[in-house]
C-alpha atoms as a PDB file:
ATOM      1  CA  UNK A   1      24.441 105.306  53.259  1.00  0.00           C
ATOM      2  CA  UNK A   2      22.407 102.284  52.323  1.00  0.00           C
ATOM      3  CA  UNK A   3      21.024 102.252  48.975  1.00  0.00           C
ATOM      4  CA  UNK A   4      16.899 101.860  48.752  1.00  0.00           C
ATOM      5  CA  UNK A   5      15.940  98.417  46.830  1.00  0.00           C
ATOM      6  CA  UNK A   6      14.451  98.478  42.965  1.00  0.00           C
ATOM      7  CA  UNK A   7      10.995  98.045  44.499  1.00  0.00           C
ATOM      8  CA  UNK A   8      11.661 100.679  47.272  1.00  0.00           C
ATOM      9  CA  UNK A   9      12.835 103.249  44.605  1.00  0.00           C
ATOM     10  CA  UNK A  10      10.149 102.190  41.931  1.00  0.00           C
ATOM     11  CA  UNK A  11       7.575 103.095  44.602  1.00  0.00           C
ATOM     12  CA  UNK A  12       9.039 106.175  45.283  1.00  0.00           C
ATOM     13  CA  UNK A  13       9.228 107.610  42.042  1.00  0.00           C
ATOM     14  CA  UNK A  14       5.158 106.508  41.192  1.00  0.00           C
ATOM     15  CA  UNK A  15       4.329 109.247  43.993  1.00  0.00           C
ATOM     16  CA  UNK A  16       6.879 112.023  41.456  1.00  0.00           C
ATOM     17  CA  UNK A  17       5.287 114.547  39.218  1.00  0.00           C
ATOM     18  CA  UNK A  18       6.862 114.230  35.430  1.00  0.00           C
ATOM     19  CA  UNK A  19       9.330 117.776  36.198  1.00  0.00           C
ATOM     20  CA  UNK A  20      10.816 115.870  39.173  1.00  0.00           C
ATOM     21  CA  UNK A  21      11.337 112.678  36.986  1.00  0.00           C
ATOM     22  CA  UNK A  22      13.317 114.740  34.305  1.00  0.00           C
ATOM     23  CA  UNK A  23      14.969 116.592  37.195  1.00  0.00           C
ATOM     24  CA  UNK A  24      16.049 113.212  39.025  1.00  0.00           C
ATOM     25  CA  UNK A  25      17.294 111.786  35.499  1.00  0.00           C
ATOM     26  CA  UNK A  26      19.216 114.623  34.267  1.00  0.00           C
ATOM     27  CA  UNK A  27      21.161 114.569  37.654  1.00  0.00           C
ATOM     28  CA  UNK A  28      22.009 111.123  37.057  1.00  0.00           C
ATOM     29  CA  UNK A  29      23.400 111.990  34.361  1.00  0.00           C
ATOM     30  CA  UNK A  30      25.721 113.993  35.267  1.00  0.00           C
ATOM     31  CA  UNK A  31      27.546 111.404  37.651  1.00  0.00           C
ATOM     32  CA  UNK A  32      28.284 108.586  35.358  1.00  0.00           C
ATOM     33  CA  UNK A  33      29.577 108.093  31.411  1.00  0.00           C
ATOM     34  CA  UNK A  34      27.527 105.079  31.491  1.00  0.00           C
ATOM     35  CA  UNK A  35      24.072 106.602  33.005  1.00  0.00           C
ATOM     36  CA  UNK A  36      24.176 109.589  30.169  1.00  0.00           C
ATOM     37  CA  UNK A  37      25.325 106.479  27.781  1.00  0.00           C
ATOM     38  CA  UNK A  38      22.338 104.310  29.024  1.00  0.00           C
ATOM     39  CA  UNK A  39      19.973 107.358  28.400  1.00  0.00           C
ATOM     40  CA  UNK A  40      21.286 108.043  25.476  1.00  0.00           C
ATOM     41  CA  UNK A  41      20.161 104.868  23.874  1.00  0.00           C
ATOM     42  CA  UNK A  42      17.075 104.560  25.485  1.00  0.00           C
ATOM     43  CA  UNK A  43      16.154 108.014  24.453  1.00  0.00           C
ATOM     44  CA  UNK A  44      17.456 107.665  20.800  1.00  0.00           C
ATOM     45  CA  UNK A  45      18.547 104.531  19.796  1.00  0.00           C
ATOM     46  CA  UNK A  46      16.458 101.823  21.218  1.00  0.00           C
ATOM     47  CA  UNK A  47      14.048 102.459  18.204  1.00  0.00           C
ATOM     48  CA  UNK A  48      16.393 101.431  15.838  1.00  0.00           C
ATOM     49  CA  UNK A  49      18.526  98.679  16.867  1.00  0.00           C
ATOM     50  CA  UNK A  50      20.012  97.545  13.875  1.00  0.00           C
ATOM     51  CA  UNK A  51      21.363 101.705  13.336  1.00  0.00           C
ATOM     52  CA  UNK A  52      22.419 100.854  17.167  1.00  0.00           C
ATOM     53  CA  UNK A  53      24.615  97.773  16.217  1.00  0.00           C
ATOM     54  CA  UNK A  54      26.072  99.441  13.154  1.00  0.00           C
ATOM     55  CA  UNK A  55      27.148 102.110  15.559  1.00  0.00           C
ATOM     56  CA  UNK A  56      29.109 100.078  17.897  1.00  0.00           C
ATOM     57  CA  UNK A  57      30.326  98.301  15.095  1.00  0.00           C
ATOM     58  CA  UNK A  58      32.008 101.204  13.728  1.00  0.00           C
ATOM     59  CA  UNK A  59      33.136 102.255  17.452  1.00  0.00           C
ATOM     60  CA  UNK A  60      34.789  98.387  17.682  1.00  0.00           C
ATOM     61  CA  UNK A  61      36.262  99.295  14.244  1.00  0.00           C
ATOM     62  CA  UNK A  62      37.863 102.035  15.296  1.00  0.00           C
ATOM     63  CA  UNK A  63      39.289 100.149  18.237  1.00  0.00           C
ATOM     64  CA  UNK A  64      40.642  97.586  16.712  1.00  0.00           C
ATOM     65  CA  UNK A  65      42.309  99.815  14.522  1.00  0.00           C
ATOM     66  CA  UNK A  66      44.259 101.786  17.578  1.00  0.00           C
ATOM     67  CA  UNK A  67      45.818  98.571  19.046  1.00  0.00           C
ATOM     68  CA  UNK A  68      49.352  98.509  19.272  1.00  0.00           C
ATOM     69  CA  UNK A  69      50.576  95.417  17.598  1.00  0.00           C
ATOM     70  CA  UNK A  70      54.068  95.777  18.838  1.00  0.00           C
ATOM     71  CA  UNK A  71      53.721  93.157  21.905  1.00  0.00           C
ATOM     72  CA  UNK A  72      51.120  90.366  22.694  1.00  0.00           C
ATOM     73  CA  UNK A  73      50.548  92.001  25.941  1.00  0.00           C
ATOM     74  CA  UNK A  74      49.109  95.400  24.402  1.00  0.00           C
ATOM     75  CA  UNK A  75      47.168  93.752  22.347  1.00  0.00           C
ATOM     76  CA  UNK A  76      45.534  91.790  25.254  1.00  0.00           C
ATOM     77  CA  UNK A  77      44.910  94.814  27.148  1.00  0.00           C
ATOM     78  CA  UNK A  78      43.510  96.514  23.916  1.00  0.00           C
ATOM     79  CA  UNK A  79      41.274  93.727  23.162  1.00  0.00           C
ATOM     80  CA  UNK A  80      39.932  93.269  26.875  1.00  0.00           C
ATOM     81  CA  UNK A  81      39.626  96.545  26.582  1.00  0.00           C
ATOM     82  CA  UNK A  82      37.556  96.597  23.936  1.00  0.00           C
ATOM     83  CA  UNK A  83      35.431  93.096  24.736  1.00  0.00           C
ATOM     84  CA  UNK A  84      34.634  95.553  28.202  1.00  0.00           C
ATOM     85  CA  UNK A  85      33.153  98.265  26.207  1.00  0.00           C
ATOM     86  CA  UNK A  86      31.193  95.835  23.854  1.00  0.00           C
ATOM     87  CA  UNK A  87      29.909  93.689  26.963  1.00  0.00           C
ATOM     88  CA  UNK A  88      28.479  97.761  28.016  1.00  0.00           C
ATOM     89  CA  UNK A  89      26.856  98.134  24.998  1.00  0.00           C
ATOM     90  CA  UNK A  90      24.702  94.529  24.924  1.00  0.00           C
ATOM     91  CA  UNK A  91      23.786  95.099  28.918  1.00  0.00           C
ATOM     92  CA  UNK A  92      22.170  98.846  27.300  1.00  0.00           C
ATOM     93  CA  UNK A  93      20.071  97.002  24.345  1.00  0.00           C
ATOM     94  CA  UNK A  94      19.177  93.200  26.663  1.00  0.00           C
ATOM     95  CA  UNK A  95      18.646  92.061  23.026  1.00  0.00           C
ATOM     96  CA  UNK A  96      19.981  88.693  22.583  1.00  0.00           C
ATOM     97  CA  UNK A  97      20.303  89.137  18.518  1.00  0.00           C
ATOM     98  CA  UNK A  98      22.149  92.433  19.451  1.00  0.00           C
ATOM     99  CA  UNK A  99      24.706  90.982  21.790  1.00  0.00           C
ATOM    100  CA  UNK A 100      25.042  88.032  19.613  1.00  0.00           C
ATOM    101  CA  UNK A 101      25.565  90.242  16.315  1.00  0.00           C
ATOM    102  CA  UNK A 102      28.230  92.346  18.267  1.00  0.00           C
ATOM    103  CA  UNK A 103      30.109  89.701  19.997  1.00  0.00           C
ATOM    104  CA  UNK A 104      30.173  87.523  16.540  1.00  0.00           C
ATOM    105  CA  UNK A 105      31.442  90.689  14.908  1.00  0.00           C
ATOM    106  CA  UNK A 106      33.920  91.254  18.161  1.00  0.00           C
ATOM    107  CA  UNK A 107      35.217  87.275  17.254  1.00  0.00           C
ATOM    108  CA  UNK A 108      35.719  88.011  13.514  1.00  0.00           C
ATOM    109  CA  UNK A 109      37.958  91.123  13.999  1.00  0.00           C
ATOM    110  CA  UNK A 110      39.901  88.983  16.518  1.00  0.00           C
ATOM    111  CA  UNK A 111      40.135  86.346  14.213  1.00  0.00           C
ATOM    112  CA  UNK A 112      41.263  88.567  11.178  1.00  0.00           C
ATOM    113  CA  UNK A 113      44.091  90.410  13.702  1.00  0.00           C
ATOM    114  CA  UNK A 114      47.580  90.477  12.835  1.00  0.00           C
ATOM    115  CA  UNK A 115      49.790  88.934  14.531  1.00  0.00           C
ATOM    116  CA  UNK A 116      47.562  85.780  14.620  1.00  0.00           C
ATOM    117  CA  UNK A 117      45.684  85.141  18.348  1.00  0.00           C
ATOM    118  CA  UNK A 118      46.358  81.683  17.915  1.00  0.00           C
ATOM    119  CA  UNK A 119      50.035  82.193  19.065  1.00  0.00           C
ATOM    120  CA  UNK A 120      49.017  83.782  22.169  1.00  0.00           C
ATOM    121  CA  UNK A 121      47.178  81.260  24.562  1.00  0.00           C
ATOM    122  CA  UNK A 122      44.988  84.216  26.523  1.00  0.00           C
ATOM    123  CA  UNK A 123      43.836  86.020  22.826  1.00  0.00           C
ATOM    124  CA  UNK A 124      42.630  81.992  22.034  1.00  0.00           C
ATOM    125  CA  UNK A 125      41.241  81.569  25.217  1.00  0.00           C
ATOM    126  CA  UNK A 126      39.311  85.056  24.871  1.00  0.00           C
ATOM    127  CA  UNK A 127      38.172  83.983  21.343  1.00  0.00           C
ATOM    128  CA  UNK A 128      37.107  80.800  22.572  1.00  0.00           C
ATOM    129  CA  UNK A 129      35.316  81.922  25.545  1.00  0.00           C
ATOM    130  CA  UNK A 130      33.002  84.606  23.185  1.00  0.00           C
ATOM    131  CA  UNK A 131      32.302  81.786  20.672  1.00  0.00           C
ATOM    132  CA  UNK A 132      31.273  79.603  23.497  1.00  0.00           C
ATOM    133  CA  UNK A 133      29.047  82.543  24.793  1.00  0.00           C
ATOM    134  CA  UNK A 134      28.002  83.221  21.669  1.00  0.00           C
ATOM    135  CA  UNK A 135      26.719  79.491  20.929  1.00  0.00           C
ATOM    136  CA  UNK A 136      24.766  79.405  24.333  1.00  0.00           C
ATOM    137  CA  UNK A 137      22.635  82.312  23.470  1.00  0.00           C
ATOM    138  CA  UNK A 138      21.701  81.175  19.876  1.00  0.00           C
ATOM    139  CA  UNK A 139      20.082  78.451  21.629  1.00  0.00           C
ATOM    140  CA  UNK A 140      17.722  81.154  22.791  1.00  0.00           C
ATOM    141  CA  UNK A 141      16.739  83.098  19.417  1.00  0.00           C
ATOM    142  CA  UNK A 142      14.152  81.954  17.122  1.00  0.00           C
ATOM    143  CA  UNK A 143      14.589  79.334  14.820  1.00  0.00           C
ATOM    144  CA  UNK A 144      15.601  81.316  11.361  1.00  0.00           C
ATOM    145  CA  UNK A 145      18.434  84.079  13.318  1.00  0.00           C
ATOM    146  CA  UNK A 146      19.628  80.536  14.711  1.00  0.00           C
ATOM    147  CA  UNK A 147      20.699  79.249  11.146  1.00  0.00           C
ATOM    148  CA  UNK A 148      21.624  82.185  10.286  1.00  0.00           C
ATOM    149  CA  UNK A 149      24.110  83.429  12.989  1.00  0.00           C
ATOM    150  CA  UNK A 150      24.972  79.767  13.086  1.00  0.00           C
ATOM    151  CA  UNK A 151      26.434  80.141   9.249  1.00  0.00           C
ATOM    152  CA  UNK A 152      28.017  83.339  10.249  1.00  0.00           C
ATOM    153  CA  UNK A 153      29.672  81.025  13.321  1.00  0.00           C
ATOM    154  CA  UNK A 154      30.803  78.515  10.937  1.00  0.00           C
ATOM    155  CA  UNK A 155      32.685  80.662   9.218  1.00  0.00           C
ATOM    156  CA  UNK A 156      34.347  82.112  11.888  1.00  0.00           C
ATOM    157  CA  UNK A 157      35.647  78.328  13.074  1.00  0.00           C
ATOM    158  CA  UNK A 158      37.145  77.982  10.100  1.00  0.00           C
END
């Protein structure tokens, strides 16, 4: 089975009475984690973003605090892990000050990990690669969030 094109499907569901919508929705739902997740925020946290970010933060907290230190490669898979779920949670909001608060926030609980990333060259090179990300879309934001997340980035170089 071929699936329909965004337009195709957007012009389908203009011809769909409001009960069919819900109906179509709530079977989504049912099929994926991240559809009920996506609806989820849409539905109840998109008003609030900043209670969205603290949120996640508190779910990357929580993370972090589950990784097996033992070997460098469990904490790579733990952290990947994690960077994975974070990456989810920015493509829900599309709000660049949201996936540059949460991926600035990812980099300082890598940075403040023990053992150190900087002995392991794929943790640096993960660290690294965020920052860089993380610079690129500053460029984007308005001019005040830029100095600001760019004092928060400072200190995370450091």
């Amino acid at each position: 089975m071929k699936a329909a094109s965004v337009k195709q499907l957007k012009d389908e569901l203009k011809h769909r009475s409001p009960e069919e919508l819900m109906e179509l929705c709530l079977r989504l739902s049912k099929f994926k984690k991240e559809n009920k997740e996506l609806l989820t925020y849409l539905l109840f946290e998109s008003e609030s973003e900043e209670g969205y970010i603290e949120t996640v933060k508190n779910e990357m907290d929580a993370q972090f605090e589950q990784i097996n230190t033992a070997t460098y490669y469990y904490i790579k898979k733990s952290v990947r892990k994690i960077l994975r779920t974070v990456k989810r949670y920015i493509r829900y909001s599309q709000n660049k000050e949201t996936e540059v608060a949460l991926l600035l926030y990812f980099c300082q609980k890598l940075k403040s990990m023990y053992p150190p990333i900087n002995r392991n060259r794929v943790l640096q090179n993960i660290f690294d690669r965020q920052l860089h990300s993380v610079k690129k879309t500053i460029i984007s934001l308005h001019e005040d969030l830029q100095y600001d997340f760019n004092k928060i980035l400072d200190t995370i170089e450091q």
